[in-house]
PDB file of N, CA and C in Angstrom:
ATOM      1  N   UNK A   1     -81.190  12.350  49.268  1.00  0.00           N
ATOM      2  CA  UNK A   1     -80.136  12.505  48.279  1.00  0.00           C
ATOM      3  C   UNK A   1     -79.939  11.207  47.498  1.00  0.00           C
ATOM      4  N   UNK A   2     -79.761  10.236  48.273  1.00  0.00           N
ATOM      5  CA  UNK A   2     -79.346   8.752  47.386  1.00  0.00           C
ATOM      6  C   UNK A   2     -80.887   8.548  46.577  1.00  0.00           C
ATOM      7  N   UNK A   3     -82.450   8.628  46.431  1.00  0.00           N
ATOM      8  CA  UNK A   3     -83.101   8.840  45.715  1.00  0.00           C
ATOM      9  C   UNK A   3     -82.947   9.500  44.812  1.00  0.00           C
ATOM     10  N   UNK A   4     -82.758  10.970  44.512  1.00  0.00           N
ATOM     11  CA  UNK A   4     -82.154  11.741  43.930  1.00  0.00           C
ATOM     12  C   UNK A   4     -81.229  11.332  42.689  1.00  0.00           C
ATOM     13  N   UNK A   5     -80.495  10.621  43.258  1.00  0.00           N
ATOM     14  CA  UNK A   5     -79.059   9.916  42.483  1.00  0.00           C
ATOM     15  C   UNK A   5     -79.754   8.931  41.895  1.00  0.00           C
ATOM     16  N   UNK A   6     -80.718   7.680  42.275  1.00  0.00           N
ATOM     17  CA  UNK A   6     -80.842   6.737  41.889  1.00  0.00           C
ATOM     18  C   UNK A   6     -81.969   7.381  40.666  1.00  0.00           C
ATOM     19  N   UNK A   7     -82.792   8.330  40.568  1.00  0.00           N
ATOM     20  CA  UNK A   7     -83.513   9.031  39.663  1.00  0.00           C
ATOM     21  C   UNK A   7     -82.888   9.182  38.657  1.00  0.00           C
ATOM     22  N   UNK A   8     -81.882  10.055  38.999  1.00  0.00           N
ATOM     23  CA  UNK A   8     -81.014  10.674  37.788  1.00  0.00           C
ATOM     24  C   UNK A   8     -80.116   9.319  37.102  1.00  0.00           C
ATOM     25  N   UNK A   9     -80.068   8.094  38.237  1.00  0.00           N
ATOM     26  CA  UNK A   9     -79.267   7.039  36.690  1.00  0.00           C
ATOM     27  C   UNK A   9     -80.382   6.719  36.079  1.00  0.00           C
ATOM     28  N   UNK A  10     -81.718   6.217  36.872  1.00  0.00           N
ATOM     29  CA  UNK A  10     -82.590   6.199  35.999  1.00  0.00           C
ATOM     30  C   UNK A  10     -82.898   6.847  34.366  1.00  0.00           C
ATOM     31  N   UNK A  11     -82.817   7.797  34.648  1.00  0.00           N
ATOM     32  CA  UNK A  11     -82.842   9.252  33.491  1.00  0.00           C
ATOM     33  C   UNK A  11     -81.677   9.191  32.461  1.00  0.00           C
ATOM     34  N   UNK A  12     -80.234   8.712  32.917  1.00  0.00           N
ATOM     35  CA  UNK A  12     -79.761   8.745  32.247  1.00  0.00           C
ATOM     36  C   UNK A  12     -79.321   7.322  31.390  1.00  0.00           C
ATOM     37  N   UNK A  13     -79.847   6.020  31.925  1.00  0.00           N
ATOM     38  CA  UNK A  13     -79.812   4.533  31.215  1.00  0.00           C
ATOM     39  C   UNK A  13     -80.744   4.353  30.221  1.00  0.00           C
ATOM     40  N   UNK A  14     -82.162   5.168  30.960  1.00  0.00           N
ATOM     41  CA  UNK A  14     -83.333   5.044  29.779  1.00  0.00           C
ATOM     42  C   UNK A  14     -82.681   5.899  28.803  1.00  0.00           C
ATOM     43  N   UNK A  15     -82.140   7.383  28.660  1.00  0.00           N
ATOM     44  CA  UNK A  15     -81.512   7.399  27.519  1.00  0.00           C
ATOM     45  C   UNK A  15     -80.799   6.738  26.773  1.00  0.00           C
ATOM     46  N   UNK A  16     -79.674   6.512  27.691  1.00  0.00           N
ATOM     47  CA  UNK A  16     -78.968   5.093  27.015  1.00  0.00           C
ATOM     48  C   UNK A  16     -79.286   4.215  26.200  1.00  0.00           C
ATOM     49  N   UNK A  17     -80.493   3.564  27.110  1.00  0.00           N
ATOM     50  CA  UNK A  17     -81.100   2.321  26.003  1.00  0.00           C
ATOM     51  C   UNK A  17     -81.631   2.626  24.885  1.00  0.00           C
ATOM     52  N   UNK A  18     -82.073   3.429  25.473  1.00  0.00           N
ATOM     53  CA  UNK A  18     -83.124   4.398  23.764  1.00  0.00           C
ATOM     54  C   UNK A  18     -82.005   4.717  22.505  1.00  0.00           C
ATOM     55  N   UNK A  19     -80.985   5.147  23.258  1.00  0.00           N
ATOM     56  CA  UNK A  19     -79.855   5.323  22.478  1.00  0.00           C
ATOM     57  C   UNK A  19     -79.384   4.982  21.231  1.00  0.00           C
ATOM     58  N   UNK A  20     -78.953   3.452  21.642  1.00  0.00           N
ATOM     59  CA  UNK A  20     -78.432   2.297  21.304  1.00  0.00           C
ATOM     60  C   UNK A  20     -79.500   1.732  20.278  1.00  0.00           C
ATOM     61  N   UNK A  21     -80.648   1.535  20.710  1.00  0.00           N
ATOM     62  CA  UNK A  21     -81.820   1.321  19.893  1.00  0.00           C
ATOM     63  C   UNK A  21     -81.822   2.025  18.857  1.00  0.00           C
ATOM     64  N   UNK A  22     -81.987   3.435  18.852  1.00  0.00           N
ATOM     65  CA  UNK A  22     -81.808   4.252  17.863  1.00  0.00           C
ATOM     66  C   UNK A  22     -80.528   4.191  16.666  1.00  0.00           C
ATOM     67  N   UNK A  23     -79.324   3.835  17.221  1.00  0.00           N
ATOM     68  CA  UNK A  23     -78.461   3.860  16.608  1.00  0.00           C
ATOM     69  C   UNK A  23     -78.014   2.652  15.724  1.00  0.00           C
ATOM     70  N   UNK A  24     -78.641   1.315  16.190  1.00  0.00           N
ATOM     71  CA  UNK A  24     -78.347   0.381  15.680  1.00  0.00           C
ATOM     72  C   UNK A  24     -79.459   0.007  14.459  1.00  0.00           C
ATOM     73  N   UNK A  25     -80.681   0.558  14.725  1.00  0.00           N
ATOM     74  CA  UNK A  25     -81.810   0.648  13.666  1.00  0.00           C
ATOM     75  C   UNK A  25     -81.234   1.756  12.885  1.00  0.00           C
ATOM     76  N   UNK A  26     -80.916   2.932  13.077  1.00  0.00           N
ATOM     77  CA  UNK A  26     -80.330   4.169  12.038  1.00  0.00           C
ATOM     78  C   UNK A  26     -79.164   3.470  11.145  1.00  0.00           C
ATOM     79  N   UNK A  27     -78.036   2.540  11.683  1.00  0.00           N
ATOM     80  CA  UNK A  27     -77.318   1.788  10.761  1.00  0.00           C
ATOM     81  C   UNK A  27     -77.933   1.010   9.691  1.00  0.00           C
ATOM     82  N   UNK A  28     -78.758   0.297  10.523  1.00  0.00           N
ATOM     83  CA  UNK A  28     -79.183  -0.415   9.597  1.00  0.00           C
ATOM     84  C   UNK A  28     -79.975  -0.388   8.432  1.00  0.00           C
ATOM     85  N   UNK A  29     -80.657   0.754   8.518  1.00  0.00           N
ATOM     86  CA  UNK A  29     -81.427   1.573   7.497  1.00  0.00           C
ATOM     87  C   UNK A  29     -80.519   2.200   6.725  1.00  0.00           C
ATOM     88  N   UNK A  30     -79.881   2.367   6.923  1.00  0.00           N
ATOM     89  CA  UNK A  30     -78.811   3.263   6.307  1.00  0.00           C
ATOM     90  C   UNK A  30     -77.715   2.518   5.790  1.00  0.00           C
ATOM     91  N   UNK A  31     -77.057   1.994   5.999  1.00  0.00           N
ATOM     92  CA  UNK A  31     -76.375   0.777   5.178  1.00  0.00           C
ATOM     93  C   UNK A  31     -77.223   0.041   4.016  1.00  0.00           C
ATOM     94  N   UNK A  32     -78.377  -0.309   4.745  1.00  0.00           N
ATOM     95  CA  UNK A  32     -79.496  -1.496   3.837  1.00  0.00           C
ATOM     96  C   UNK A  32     -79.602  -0.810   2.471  1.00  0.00           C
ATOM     97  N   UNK A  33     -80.092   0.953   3.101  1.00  0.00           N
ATOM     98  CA  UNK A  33     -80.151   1.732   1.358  1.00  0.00           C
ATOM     99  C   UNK A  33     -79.252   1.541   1.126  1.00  0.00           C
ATOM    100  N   UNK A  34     -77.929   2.006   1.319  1.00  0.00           N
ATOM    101  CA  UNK A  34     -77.253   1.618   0.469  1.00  0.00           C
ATOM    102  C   UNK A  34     -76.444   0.838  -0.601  1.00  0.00           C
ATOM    103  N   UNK A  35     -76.411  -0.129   0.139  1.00  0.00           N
ATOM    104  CA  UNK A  35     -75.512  -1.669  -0.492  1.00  0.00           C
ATOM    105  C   UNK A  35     -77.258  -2.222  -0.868  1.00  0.00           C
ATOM    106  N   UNK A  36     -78.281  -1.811  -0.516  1.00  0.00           N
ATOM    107  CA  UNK A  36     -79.653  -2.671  -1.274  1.00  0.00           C
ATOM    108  C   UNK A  36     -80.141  -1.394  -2.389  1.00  0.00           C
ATOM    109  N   UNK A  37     -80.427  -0.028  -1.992  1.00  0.00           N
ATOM    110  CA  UNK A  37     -81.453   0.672  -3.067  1.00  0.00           C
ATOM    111  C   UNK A  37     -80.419   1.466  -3.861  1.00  0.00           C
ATOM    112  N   UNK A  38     -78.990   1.241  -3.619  1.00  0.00           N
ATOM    113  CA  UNK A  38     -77.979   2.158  -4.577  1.00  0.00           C
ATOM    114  C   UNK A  38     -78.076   3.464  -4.277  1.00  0.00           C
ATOM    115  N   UNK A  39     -78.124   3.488  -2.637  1.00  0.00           N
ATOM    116  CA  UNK A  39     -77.912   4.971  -2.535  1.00  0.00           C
ATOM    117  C   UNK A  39     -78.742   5.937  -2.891  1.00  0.00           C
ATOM    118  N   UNK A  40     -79.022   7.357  -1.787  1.00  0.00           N
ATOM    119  CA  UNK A  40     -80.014   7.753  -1.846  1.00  0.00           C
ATOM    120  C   UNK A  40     -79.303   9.186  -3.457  1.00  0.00           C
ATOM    121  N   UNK A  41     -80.132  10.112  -3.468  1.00  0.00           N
ATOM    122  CA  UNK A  41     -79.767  10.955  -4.445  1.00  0.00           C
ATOM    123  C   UNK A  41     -79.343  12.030  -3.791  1.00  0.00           C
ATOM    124  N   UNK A  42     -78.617  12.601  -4.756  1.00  0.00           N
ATOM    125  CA  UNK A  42     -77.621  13.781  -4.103  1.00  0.00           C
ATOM    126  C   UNK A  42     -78.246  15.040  -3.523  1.00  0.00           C
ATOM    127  N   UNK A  43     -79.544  15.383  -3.624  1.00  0.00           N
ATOM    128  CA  UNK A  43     -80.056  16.623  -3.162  1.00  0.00           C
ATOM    129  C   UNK A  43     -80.249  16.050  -1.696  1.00  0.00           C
ATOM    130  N   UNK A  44     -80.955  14.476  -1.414  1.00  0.00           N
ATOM    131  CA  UNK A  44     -80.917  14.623   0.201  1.00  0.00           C
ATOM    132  C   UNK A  44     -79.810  13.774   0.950  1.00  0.00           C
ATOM    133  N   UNK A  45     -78.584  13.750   0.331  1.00  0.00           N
ATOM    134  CA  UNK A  45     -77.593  14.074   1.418  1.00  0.00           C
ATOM    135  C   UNK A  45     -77.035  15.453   2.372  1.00  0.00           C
ATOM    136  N   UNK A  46     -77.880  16.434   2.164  1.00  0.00           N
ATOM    137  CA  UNK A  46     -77.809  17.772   2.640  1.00  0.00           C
ATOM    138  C   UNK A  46     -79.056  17.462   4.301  1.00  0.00           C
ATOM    139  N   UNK A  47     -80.146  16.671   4.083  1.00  0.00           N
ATOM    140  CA  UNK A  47     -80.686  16.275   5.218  1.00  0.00           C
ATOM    141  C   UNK A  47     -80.277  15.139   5.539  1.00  0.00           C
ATOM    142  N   UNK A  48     -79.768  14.143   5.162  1.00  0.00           N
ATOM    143  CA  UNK A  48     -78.689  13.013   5.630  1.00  0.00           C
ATOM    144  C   UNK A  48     -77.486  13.501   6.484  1.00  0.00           C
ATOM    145  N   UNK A  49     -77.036  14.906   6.334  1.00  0.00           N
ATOM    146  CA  UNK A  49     -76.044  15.234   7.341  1.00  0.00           C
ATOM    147  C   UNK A  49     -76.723  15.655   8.810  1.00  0.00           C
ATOM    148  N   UNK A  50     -78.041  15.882   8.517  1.00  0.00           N
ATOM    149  CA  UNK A  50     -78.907  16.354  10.002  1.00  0.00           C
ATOM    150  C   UNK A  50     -79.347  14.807  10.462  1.00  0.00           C
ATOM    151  N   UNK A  51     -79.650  13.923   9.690  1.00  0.00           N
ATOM    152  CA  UNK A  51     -80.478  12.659   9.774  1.00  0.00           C
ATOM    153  C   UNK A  51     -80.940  11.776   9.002  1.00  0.00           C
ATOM    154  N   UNK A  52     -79.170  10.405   9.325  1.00  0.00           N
ATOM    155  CA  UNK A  52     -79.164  10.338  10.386  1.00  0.00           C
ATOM    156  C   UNK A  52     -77.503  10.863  11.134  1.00  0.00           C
ATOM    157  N   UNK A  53     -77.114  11.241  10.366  1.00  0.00           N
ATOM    158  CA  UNK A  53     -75.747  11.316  10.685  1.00  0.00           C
ATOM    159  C   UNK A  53     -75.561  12.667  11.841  1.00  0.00           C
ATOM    160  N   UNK A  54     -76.023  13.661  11.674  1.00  0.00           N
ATOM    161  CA  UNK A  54     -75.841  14.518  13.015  1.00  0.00           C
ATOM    162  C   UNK A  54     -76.369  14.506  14.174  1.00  0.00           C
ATOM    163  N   UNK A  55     -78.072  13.519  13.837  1.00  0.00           N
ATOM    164  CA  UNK A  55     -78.539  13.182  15.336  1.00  0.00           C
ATOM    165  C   UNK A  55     -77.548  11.547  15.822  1.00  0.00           C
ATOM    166  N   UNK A  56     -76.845  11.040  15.183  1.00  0.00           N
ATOM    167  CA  UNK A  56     -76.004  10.023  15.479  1.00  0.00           C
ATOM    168  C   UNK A  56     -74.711  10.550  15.995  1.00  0.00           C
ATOM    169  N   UNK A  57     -74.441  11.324  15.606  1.00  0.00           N
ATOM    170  CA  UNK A  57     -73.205  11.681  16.386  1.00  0.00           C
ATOM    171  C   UNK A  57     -73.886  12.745  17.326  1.00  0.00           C
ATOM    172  N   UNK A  58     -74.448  13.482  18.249  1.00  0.00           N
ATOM    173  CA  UNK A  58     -74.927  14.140  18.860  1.00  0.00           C
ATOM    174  C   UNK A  58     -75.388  12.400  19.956  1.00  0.00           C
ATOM    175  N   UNK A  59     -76.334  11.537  20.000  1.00  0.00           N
ATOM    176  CA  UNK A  59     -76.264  10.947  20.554  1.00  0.00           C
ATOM    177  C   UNK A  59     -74.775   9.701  21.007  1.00  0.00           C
ATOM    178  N   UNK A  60     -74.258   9.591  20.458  1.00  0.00           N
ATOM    179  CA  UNK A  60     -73.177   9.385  20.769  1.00  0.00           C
ATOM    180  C   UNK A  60     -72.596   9.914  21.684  1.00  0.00           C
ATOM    181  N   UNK A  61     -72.157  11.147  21.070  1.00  0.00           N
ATOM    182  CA  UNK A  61     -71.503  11.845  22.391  1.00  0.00           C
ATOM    183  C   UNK A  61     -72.045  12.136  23.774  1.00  0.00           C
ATOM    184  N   UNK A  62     -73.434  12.080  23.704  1.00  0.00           N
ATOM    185  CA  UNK A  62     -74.597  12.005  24.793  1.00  0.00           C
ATOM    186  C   UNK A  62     -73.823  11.139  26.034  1.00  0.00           C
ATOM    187  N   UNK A  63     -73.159   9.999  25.551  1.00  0.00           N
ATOM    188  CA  UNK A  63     -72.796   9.292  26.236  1.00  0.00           C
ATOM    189  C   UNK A  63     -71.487   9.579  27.313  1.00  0.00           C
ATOM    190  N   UNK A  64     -70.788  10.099  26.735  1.00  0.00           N
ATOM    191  CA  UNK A  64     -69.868  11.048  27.535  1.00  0.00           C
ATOM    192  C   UNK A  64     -70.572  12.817  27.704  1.00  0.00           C
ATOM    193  N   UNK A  65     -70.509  13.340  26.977  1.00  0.00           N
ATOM    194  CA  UNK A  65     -70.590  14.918  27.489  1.00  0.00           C
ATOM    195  C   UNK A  65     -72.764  14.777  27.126  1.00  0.00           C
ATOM    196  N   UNK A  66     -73.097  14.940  28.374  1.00  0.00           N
ATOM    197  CA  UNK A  66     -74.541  14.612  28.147  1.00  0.00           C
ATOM    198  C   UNK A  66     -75.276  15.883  27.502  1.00  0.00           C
ATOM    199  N   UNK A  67     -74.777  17.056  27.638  1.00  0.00           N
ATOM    200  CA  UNK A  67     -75.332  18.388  27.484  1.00  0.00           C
ATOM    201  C   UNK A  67     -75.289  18.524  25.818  1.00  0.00           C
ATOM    202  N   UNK A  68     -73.671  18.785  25.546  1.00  0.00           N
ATOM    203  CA  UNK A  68     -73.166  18.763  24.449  1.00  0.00           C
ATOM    204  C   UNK A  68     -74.071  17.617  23.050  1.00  0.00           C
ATOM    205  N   UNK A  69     -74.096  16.547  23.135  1.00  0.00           N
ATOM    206  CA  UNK A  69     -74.558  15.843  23.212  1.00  0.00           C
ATOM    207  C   UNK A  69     -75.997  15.870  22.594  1.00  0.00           C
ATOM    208  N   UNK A  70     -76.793  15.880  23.901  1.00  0.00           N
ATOM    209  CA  UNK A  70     -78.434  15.968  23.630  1.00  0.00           C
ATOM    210  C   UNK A  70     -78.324  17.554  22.697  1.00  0.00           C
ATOM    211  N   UNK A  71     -77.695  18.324  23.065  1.00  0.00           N
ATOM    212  CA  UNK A  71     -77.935  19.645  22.159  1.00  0.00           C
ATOM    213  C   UNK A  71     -77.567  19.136  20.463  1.00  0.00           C
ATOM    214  N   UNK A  72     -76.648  18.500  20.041  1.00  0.00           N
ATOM    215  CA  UNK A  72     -76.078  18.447  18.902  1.00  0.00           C
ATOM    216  C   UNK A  72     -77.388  17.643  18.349  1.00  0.00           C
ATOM    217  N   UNK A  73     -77.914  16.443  18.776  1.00  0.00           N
ATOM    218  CA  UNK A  73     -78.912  15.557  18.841  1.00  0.00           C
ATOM    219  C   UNK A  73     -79.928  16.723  18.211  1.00  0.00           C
ATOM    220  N   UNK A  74     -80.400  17.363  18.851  1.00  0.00           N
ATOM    221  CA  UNK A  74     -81.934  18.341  18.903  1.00  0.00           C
ATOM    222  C   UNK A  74     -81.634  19.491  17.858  1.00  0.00           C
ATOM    223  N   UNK A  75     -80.604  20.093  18.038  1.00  0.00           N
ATOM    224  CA  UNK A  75     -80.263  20.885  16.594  1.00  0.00           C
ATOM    225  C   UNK A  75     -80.094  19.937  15.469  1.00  0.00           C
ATOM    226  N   UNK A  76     -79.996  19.062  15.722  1.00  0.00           N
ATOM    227  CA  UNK A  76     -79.533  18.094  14.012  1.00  0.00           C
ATOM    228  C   UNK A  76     -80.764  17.950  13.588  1.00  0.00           C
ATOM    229  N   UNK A  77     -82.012  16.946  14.473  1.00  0.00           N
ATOM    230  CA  UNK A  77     -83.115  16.797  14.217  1.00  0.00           C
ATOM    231  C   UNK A  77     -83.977  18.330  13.875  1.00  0.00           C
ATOM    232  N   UNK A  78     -83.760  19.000  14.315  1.00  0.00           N
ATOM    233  CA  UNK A  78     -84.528  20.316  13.669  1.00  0.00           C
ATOM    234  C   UNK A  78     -84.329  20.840  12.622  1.00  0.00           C
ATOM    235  N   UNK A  79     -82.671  20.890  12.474  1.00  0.00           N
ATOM    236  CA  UNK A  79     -82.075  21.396  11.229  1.00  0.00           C
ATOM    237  C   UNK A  79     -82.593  20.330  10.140  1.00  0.00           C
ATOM    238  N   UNK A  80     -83.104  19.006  10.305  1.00  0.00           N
ATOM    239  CA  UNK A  80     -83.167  18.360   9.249  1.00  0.00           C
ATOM    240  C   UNK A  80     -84.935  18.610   9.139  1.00  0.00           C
ATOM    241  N   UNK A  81     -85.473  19.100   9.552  1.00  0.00           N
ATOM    242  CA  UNK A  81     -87.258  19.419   9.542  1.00  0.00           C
ATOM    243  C   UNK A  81     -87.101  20.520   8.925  1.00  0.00           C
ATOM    244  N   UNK A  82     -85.860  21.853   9.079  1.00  0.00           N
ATOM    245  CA  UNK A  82     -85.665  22.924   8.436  1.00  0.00           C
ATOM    246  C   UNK A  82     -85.636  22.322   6.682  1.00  0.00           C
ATOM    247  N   UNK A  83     -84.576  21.894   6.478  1.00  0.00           N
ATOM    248  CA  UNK A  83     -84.277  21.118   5.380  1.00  0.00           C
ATOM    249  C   UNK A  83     -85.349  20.873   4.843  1.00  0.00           C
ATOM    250  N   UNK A  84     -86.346  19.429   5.284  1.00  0.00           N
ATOM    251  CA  UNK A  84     -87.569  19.450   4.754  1.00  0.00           C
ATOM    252  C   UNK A  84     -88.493  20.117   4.452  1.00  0.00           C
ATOM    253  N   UNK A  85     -88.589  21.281   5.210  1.00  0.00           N
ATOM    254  CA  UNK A  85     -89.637  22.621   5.110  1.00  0.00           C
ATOM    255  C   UNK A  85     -89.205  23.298   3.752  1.00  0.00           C
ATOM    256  N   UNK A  86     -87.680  23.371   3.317  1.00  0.00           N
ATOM    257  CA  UNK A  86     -87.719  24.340   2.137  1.00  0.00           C
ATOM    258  C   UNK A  86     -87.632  23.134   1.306  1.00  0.00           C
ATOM    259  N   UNK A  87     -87.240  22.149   1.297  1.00  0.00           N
ATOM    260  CA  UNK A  87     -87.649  21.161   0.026  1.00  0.00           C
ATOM    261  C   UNK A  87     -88.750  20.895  -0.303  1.00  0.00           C
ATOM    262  N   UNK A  88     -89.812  20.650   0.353  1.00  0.00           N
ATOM    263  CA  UNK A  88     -91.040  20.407   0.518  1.00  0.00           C
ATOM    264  C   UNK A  88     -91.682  21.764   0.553  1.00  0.00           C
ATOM    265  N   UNK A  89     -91.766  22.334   1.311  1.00  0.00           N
ATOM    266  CA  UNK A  89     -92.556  23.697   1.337  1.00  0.00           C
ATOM    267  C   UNK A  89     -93.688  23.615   2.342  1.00  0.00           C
ATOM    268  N   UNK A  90     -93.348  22.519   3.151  1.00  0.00           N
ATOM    269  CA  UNK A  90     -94.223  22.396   4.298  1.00  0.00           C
ATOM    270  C   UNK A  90     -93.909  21.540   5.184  1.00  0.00           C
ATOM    271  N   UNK A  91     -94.216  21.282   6.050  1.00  0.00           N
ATOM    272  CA  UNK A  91     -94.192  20.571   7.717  1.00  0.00           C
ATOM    273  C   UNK A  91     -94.171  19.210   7.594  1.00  0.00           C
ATOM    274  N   UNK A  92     -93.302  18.336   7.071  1.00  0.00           N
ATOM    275  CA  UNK A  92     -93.505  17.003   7.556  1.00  0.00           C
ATOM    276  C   UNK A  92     -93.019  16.410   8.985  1.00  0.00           C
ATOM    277  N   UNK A  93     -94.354  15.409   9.385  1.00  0.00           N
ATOM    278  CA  UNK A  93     -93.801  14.690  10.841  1.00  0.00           C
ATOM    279  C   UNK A  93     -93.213  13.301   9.999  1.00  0.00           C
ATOM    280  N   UNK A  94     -92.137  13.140  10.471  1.00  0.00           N
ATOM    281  CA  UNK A  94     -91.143  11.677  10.411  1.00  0.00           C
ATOM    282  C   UNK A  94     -91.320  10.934  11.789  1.00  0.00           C
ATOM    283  N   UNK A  95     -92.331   9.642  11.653  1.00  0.00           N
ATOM    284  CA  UNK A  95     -92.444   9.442  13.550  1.00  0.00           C
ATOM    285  C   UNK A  95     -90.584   8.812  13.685  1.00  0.00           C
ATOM    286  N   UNK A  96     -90.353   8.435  13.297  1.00  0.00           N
ATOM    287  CA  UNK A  96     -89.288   7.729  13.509  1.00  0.00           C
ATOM    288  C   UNK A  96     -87.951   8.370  13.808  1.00  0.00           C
ATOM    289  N   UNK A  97     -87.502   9.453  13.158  1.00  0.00           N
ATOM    290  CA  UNK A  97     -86.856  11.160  13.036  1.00  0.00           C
ATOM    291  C   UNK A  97     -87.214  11.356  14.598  1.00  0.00           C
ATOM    292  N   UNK A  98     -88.331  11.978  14.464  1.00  0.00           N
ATOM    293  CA  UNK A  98     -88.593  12.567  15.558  1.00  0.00           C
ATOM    294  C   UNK A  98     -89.101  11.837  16.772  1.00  0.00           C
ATOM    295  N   UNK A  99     -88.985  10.843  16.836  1.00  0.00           N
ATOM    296  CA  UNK A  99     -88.553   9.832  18.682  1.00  0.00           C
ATOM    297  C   UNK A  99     -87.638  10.186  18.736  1.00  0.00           C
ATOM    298  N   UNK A 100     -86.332  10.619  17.799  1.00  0.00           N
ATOM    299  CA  UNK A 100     -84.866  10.315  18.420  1.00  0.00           C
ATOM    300  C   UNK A 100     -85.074  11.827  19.472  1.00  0.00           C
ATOM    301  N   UNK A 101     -86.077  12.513  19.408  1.00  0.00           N
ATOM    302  CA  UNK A 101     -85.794  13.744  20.657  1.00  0.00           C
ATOM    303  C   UNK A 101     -86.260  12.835  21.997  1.00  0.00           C
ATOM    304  N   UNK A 102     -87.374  11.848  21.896  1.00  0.00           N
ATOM    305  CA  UNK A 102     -86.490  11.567  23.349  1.00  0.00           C
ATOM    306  C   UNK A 102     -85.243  10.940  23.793  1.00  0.00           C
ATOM    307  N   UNK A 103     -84.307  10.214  23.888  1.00  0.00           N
ATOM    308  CA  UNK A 103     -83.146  10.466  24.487  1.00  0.00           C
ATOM    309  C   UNK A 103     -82.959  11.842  24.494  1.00  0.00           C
ATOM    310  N   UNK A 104     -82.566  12.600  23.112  1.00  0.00           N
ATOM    311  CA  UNK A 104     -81.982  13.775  23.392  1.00  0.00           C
ATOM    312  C   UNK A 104     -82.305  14.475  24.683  1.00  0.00           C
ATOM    313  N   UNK A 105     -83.703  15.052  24.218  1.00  0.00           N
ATOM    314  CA  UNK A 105     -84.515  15.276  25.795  1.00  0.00           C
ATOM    315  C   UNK A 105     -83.647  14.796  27.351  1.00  0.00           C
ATOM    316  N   UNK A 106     -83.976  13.431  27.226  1.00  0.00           N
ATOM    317  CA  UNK A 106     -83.412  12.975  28.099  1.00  0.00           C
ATOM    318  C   UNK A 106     -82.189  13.136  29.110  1.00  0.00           C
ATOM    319  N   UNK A 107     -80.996  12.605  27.989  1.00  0.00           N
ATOM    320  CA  UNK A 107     -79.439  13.532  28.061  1.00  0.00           C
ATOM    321  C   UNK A 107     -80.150  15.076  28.933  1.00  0.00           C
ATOM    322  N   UNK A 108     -80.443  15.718  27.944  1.00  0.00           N
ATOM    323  CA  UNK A 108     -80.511  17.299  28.389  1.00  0.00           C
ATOM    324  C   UNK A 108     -80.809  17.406  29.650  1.00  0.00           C
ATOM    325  N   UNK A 109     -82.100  16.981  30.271  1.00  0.00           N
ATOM    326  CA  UNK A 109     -82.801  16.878  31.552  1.00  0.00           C
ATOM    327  C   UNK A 109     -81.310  16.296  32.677  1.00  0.00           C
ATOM    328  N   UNK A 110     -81.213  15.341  32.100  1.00  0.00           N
ATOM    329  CA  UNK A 110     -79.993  14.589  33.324  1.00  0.00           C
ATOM    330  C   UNK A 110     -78.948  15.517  33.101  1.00  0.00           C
ATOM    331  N   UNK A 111     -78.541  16.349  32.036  1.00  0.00           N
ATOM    332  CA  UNK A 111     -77.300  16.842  32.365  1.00  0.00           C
ATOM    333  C   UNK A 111     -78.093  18.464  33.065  1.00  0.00           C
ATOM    334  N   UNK A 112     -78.938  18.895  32.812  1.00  0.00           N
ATOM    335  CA  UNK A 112     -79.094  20.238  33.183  1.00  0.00           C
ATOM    336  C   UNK A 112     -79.794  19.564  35.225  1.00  0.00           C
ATOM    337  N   UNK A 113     -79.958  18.562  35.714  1.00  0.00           N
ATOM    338  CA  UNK A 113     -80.139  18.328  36.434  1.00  0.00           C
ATOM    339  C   UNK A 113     -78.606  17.951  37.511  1.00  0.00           C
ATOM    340  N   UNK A 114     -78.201  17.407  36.921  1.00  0.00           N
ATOM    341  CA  UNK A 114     -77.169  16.805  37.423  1.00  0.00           C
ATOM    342  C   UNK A 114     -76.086  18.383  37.753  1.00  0.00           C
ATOM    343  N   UNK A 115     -76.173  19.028  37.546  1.00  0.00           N
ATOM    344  CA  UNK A 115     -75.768  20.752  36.993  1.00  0.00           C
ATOM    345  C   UNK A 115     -76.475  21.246  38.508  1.00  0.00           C
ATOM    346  N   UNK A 116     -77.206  21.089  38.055  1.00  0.00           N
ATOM    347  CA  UNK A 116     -78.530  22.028  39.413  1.00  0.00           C
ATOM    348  C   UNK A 116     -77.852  21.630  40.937  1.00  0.00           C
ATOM    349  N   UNK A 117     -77.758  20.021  41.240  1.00  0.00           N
ATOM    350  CA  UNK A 117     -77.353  19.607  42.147  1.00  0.00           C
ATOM    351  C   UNK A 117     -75.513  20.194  42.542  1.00  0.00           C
ATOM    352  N   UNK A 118     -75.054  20.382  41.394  1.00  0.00           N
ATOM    353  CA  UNK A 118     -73.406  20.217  41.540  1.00  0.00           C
ATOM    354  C   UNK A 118     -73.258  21.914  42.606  1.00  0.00           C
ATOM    355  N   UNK A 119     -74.255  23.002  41.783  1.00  0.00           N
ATOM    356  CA  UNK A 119     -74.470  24.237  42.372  1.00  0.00           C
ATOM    357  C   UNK A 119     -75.110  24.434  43.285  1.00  0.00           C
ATOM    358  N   UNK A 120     -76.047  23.539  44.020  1.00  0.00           N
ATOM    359  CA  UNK A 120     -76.586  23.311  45.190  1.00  0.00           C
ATOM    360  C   UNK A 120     -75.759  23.076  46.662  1.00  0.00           C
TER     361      UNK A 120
END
């Protein structure tokens, strides 16, 4: 059992760190356009609400409600690939976008784990 436990903080710090990483580079990109390139244009603030702003608040909350959380995270990031698919009309990979699913991932695993044990 105390393995078990020490796994699951494992699982849930590496999110953490990843977290934090993510969030403090997403500011900063995101501020920089703004106060440096004058702001992006008004058609993609509609994927600016998926990313970075809904996978930022989805990881955030990761931090308290882990489920809630990694889910808001993983729907934001998809919803914003949706977005791109009808603007574009096809499949772009964003490597940078799409790392933020691991934490999400992450969160999810530790909270749907941490779940498993509570019903055990």
């Amino acid at each position: 059992m105390k393995k078990k436990n020490r796994s699951l903080l494992i699982i849930r710090w590496t999110a953490r760190i990843i977290t934090l990483f993510f969030i403090l580079t997403m500011l900063l990109i995101f501020f920089g356009q703004i106060f440096v390139g004058g702001g992006p244009p008004v058609a993609a603030w509609i994927g600016i609400l998926f990313m970075p702003i809904g996978v930022l608040v989805g990881l955030i909350l990761a931090w308290k409600w882990d489920g809630m959380g990694g889910i808001i995270a993983l729907v934001s990031l998809i919803g914003f690939h949706l977005f791109l698919v009808i603007r574009d009309g096809a499949f772009s990979f964003v490597p940078f976008a799409d790392l933020t699913i691991v934490p999400a991932i992450l969160f999810l695993v530790y909270w749907y784990l941490i779940r498993s044990t509570k019903d055990a």
